[in-house]
Protein backbone atom coordinates (compact mmCIF):
# COMPACT_ATOMS: atom_id res chain seq x y z
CA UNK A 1 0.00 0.00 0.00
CA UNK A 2 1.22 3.37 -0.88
CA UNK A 3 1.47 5.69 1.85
CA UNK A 4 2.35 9.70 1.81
CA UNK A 5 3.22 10.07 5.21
CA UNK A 6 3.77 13.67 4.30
CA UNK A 7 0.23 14.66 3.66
CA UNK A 8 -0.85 12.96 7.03
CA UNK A 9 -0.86 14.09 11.04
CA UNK A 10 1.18 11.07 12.03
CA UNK A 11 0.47 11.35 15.83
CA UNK A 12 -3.23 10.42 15.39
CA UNK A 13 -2.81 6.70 13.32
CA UNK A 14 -0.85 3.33 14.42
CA UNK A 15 2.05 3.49 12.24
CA UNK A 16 4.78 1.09 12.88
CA UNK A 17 7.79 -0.28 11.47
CA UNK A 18 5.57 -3.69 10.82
CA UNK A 19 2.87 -1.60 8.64
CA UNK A 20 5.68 0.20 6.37
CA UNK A 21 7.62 -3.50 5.66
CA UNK A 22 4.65 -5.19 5.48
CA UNK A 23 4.81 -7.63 8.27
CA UNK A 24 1.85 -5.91 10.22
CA UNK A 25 -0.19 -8.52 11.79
CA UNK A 26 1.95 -11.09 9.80
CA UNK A 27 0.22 -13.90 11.28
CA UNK A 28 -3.02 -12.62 9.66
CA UNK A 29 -1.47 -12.02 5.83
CA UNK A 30 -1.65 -15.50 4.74
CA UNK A 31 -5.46 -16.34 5.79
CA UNK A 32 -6.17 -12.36 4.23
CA UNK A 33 -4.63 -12.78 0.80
CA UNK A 34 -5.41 -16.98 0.22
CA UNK A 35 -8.84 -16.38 -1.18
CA UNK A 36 -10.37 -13.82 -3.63
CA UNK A 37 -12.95 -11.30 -2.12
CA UNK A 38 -16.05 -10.25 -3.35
CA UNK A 39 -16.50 -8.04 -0.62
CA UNK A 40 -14.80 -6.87 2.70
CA UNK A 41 -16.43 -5.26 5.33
CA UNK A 42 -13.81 -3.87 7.85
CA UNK A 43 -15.95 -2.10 10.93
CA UNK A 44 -13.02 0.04 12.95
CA UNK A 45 -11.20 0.21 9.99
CA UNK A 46 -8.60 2.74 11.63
CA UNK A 47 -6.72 4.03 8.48
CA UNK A 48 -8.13 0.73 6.53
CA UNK A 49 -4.64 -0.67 6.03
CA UNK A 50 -6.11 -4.41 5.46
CA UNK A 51 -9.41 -3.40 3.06
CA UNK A 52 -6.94 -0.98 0.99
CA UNK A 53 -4.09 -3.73 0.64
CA UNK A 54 -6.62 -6.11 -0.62
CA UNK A 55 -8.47 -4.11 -3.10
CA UNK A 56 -4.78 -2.78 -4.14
CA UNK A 57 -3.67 -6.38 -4.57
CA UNK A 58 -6.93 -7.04 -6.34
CA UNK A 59 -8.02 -9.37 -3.49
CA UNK A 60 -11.12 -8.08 -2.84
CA UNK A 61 -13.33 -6.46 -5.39
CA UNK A 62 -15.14 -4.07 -3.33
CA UNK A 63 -14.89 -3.09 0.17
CA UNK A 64 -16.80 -1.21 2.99
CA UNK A 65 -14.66 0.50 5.10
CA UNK A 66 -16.75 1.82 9.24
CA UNK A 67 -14.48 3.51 11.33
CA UNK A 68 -15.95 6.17 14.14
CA UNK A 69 -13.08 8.45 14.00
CA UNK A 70 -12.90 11.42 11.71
CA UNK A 71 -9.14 11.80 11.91
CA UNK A 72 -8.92 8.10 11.18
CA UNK A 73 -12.07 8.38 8.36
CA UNK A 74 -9.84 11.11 6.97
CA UNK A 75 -6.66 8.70 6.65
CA UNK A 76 -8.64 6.25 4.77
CA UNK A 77 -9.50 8.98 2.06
CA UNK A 78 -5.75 10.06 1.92
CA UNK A 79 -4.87 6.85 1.90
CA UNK A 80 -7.56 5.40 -0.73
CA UNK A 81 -6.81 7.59 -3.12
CA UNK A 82 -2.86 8.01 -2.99
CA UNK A 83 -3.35 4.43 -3.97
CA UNK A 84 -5.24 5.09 -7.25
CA UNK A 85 -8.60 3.34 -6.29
């Protein structure tokens, strides 16, 4: 996933080391990307890392993306469409 960490306030999200490398939630990656999508719904999406990778990847098809926080709702935007969905 393609992030612009310069267009972003950095102290509100989860970043880590794991998310830029791509071993967030590692454990998780292999169930995630094994199967084709026809839709995800990700409720607390946070910046929707997983939902983003997967429609990126062209794992999922479509995805629905509930998250209560507007700083967070406004990192899925940025992040959304720096990756050219």
């Amino acid at each position: 996933m393609r992030v612009n960490l310069l267009s972003t306030n950095t102290s509100n999200s989860t970043f880590s080391a794991g998310w830029i490398l791509g071993t967030f939630e590692q454990q998780l990656q292999e169930f995630v990307t094994s199967n084709s999508w026809d839709l995800v719904l990700n409720i607390g999406a946070a910046e929707g890392y997983y939902p983003i990778c997967l429609l990126k990847c062209k794992h999922a098809k479509r995805a629905i993306f509930f998250e209560t926080l507007e700083n967070q709702r406004d990192l899925i935007s940025i992040f959304y469409n720096s990756n050219d969905l």
